[in-house]
C-alpha atoms as a PDB file:
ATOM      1  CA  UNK A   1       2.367 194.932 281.394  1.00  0.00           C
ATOM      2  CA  UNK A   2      -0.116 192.094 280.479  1.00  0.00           C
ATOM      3  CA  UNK A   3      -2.905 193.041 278.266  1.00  0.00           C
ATOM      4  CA  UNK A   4      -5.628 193.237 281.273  1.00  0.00           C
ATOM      5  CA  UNK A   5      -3.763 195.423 283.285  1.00  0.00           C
ATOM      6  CA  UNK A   6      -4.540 198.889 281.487  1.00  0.00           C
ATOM      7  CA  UNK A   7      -8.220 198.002 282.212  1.00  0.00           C
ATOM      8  CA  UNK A   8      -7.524 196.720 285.891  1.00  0.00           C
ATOM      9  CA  UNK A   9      -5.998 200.241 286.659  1.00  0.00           C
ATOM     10  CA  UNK A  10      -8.696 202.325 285.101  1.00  0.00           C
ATOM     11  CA  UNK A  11     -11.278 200.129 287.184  1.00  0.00           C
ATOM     12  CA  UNK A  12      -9.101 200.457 290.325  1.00  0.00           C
ATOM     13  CA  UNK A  13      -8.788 204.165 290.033  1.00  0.00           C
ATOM     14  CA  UNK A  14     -12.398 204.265 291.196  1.00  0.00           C
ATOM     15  CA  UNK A  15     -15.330 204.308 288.579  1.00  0.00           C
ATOM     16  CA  UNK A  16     -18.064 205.563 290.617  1.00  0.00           C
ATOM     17  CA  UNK A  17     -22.061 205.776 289.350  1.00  0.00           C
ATOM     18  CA  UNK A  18     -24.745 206.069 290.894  1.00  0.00           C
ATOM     19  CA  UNK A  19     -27.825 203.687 290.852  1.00  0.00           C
ATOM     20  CA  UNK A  20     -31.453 204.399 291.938  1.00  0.00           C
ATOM     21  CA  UNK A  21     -33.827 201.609 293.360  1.00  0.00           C
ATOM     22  CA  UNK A  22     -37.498 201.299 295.289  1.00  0.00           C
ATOM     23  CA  UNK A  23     -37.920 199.686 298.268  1.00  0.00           C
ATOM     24  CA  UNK A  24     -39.243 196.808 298.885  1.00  0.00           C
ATOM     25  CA  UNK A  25     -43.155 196.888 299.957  1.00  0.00           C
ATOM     26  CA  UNK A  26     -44.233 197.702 303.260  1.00  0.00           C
ATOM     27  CA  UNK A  27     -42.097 200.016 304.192  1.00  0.00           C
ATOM     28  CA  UNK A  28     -39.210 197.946 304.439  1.00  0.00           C
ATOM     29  CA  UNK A  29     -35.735 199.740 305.756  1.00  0.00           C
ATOM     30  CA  UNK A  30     -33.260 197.835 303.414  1.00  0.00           C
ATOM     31  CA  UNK A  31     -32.497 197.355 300.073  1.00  0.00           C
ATOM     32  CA  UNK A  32     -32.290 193.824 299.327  1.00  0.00           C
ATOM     33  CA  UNK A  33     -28.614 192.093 298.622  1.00  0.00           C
ATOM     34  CA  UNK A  34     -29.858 190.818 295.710  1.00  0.00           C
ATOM     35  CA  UNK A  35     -31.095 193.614 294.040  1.00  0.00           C
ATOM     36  CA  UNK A  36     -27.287 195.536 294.830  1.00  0.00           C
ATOM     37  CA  UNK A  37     -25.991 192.664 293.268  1.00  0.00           C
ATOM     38  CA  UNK A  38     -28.008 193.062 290.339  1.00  0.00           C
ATOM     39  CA  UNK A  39     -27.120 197.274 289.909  1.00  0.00           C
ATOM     40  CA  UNK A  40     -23.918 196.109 289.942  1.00  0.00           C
ATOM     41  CA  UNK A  41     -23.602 194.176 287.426  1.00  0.00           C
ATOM     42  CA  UNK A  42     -25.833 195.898 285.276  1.00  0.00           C
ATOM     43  CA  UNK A  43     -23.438 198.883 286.021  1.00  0.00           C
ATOM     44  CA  UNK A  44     -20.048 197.492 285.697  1.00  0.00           C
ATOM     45  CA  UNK A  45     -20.869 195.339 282.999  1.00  0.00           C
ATOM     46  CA  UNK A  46     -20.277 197.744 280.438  1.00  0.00           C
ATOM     47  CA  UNK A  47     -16.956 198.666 281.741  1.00  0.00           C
ATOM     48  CA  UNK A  48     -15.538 195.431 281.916  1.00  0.00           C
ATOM     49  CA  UNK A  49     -15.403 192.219 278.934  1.00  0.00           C
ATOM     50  CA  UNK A  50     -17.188 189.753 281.588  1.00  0.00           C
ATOM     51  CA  UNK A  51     -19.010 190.494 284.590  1.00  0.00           C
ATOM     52  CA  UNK A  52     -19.068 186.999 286.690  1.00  0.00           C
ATOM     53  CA  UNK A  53     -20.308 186.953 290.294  1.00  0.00           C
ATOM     54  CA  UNK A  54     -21.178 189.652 292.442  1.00  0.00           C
ATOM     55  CA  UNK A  55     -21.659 188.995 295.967  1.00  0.00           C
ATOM     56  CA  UNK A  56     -22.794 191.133 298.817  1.00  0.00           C
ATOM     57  CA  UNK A  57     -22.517 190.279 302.938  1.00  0.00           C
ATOM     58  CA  UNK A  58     -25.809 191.218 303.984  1.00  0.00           C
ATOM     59  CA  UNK A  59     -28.964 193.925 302.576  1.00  0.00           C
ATOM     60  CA  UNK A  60     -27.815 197.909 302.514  1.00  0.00           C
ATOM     61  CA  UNK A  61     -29.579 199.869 305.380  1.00  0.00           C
ATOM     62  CA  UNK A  62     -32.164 202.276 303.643  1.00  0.00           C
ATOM     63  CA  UNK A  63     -30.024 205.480 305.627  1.00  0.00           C
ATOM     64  CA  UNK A  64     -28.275 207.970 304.537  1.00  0.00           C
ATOM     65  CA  UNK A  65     -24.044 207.402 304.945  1.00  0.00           C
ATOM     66  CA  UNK A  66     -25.040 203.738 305.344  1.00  0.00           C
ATOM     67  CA  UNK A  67     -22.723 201.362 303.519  1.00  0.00           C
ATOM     68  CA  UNK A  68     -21.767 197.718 302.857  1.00  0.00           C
ATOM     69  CA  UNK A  69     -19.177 196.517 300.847  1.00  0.00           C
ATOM     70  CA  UNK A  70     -19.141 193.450 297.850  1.00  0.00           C
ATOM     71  CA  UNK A  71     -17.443 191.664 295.783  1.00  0.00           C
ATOM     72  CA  UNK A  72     -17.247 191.446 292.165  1.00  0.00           C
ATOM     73  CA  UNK A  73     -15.205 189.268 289.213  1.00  0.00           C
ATOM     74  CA  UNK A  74     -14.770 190.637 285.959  1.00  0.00           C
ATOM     75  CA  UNK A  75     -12.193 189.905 283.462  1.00  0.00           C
ATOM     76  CA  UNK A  76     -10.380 187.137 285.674  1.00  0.00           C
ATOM     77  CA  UNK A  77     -10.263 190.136 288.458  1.00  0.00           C
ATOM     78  CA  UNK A  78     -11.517 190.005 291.970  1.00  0.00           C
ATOM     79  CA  UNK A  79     -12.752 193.805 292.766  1.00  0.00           C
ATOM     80  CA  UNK A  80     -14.307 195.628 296.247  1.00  0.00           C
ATOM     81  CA  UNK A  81     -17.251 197.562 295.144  1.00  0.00           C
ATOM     82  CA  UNK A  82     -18.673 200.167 297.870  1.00  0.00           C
ATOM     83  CA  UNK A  83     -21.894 201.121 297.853  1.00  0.00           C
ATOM     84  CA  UNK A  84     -23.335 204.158 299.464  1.00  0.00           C
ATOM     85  CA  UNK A  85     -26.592 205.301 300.547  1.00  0.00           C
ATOM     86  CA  UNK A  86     -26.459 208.956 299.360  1.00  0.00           C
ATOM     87  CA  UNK A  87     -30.161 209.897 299.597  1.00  0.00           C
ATOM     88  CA  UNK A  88     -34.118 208.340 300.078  1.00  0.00           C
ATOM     89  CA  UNK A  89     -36.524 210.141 298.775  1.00  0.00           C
ATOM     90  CA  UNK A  90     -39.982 208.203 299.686  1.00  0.00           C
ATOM     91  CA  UNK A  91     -39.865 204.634 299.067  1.00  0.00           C
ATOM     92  CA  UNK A  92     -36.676 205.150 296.568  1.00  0.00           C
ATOM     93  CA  UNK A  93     -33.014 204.868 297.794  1.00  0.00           C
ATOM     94  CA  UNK A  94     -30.110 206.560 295.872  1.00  0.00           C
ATOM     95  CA  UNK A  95     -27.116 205.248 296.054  1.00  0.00           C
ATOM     96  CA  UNK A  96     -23.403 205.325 294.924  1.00  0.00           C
ATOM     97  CA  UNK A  97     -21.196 202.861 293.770  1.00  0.00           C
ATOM     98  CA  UNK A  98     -17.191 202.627 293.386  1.00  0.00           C
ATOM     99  CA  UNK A  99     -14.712 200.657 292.223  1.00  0.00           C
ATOM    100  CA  UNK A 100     -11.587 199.709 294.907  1.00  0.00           C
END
């Protein structure tokens, strides 16, 4: 076992949190790629050394269920993180976020 791998497991076993962000003006129906990227990190940092990129396909639908999948790097690791539309109240999207 190489000293990374106790952390890779206890990542890969599926840290979820949740993260709460506003839409953009105007009544937009997304939440920007950018700013999942961004709750990522700020998210994940903490449970790994180095957060590097984090990379998401396209924006998140502002629905309920609705889900898109990205990519981050973090202590030499490549790691799926799916994120979750779990509620919208107003103009504020709630949102979960795990590990694969």
């Amino acid at each position: 076992m190489t000293p990374n791998q106790p952390r890779r497991l206890a990542i890969r076993a599926g840290i979820a949190t949740a993260a709460l962000i506003a839409l953009s003006a105007c009544g937009a129906d997304v939440v920007d790629q950018q700013d999942v990227e961004q709750q990522i990190s700020e998210k994940f940092g903490s449970e790994l050394d180095q957060v590097g990129d984090v990379s998401c396909p396209e924006d998140l639908a502002a629905k309920v269920d609705a889900t898109v999948t990205c990519v981050m790097t973090g202590d030499g690791q490549e790691y799926d993180v799916d994120v979750t539309v779990t509620s919208i109240d107003g103009d504020k999207v709630l949102f979960d976020m795990e590990v694969k």
